[in-house]
Protein backbone atom coordinates (compact mmCIF):
# COMPACT_ATOMS: atom_id res chain seq x y z
CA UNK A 1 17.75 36.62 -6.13
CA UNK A 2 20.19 33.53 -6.94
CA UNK A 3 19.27 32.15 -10.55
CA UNK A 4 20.63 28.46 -10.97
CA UNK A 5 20.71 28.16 -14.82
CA UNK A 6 20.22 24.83 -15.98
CA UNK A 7 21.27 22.55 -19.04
CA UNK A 8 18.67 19.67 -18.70
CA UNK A 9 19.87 18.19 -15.27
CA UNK A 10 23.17 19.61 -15.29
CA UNK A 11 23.79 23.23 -13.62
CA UNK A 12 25.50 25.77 -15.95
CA UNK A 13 25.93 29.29 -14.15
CA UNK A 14 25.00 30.61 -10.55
CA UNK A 15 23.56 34.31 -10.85
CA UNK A 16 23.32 36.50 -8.37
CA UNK A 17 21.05 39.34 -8.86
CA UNK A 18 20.66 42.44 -6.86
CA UNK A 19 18.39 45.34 -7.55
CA UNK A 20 20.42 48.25 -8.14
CA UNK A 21 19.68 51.54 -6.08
CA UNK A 22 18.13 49.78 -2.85
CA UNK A 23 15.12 48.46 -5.22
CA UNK A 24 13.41 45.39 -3.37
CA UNK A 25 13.19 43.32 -6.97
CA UNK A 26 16.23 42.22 -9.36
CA UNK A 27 13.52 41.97 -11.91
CA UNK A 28 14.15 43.58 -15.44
CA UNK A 29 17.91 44.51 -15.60
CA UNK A 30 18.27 47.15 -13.28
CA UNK A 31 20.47 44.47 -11.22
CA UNK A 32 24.20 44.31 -10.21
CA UNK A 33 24.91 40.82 -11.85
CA UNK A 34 27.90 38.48 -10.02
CA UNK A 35 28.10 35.10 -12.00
CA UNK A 36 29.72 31.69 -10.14
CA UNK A 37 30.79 28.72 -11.61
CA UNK A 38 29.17 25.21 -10.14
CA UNK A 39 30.77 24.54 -6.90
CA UNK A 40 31.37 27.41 -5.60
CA UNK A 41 32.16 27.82 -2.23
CA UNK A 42 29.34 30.68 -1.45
CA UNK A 43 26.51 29.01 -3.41
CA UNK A 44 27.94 25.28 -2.58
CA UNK A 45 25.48 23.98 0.23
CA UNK A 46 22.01 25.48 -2.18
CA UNK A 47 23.72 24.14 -5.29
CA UNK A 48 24.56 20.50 -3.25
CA UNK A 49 20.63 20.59 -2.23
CA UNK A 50 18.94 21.37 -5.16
CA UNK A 51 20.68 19.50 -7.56
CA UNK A 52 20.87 16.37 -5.76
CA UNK A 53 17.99 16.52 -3.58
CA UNK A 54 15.51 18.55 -4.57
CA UNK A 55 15.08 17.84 -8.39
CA UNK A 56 15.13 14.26 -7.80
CA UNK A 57 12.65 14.52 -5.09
CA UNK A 58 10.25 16.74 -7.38
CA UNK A 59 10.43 15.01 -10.08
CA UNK A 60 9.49 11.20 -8.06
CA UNK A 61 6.49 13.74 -6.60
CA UNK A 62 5.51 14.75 -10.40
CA UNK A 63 5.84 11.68 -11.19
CA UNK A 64 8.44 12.64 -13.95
CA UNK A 65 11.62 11.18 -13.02
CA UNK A 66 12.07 9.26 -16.13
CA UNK A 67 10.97 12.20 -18.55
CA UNK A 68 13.98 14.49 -19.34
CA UNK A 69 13.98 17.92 -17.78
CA UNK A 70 13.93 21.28 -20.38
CA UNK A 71 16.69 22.04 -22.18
CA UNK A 72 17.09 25.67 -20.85
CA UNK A 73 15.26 26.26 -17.34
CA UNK A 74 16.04 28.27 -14.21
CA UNK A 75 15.55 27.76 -10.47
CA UNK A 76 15.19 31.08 -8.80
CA UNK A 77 15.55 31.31 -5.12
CA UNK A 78 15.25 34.18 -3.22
CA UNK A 79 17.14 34.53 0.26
CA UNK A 80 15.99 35.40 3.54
CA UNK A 81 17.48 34.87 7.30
CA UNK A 82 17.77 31.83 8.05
CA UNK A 83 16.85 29.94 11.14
CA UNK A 84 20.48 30.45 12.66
CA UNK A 85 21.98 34.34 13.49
CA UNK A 86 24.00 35.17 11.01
CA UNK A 87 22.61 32.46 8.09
CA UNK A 88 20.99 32.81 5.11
CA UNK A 89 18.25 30.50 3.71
CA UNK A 90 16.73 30.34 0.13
CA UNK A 91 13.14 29.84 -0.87
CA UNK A 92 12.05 28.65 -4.30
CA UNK A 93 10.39 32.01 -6.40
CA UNK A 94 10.21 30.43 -9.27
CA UNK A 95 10.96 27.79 -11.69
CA UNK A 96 10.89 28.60 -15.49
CA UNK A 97 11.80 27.03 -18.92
CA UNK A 98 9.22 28.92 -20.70
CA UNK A 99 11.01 32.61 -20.68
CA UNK A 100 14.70 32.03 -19.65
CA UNK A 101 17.16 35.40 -19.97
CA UNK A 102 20.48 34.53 -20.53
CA UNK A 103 21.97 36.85 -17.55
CA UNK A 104 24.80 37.87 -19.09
CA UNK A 105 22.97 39.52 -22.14
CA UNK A 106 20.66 40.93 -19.12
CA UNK A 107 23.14 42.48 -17.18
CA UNK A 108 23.64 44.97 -20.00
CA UNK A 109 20.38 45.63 -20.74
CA UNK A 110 19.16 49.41 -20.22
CA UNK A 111 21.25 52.68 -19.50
CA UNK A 112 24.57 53.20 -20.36
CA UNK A 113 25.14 49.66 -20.07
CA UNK A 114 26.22 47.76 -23.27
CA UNK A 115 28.17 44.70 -24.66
């Protein structure tokens, strides 16, 4: 999963999260965290689309575009081959503002792991 943690329209932290011990789901901790900055070079063509094209394009669809977005909200892709050998593409699991984790607290959640 790549998490896109958002400040209102501006992107704060790229996560990627991947399930630990060849689990399918990064779900609940028991994920190897990496964190990127905004433009980073391996997240830079998702980040370039879904800041500047896709939450302006759902928000004119929801009819929202003047409304401010949540303080704290997430865009959660997941990836999957893309249509090109050798290419990865990302579809949209989820977007939510009403339960965000802060990933960094969450990548020390559980085990042995701690602060």
């Amino acid at each position: 999963e790549v998490r896109m943690l958002m400040v209102g329209d501006v992107l704060q932290m790229i996560v990627h999260k991947k399930p630990e011990g060849g689990g399918l789901s990064a779900v609940g901790g028991n994920s190897a965290y990496t964190y990127y900055k905004p433009g980073c070079v391996e997240y830079a063509d998702l980040e370039n689309k879904f800041v500047n094209e896709d939450i302006p394009q759902l928000m004119k669809v929801l009819n929202i575009e003047n409304d401010p977005l949540p303080l704290l909200w997430t865009g959660d892709f997941i990836p999957r081959d893309g249509d090109e050998p050798g290419t990865t593409a990302y579809v949209v699991g989820e977007f939510n503002c009403s339960c965000v984790g802060i990933s960094k607290f969450q990548a020390v959640c559980g085990g042995e792991k701690t602060l």
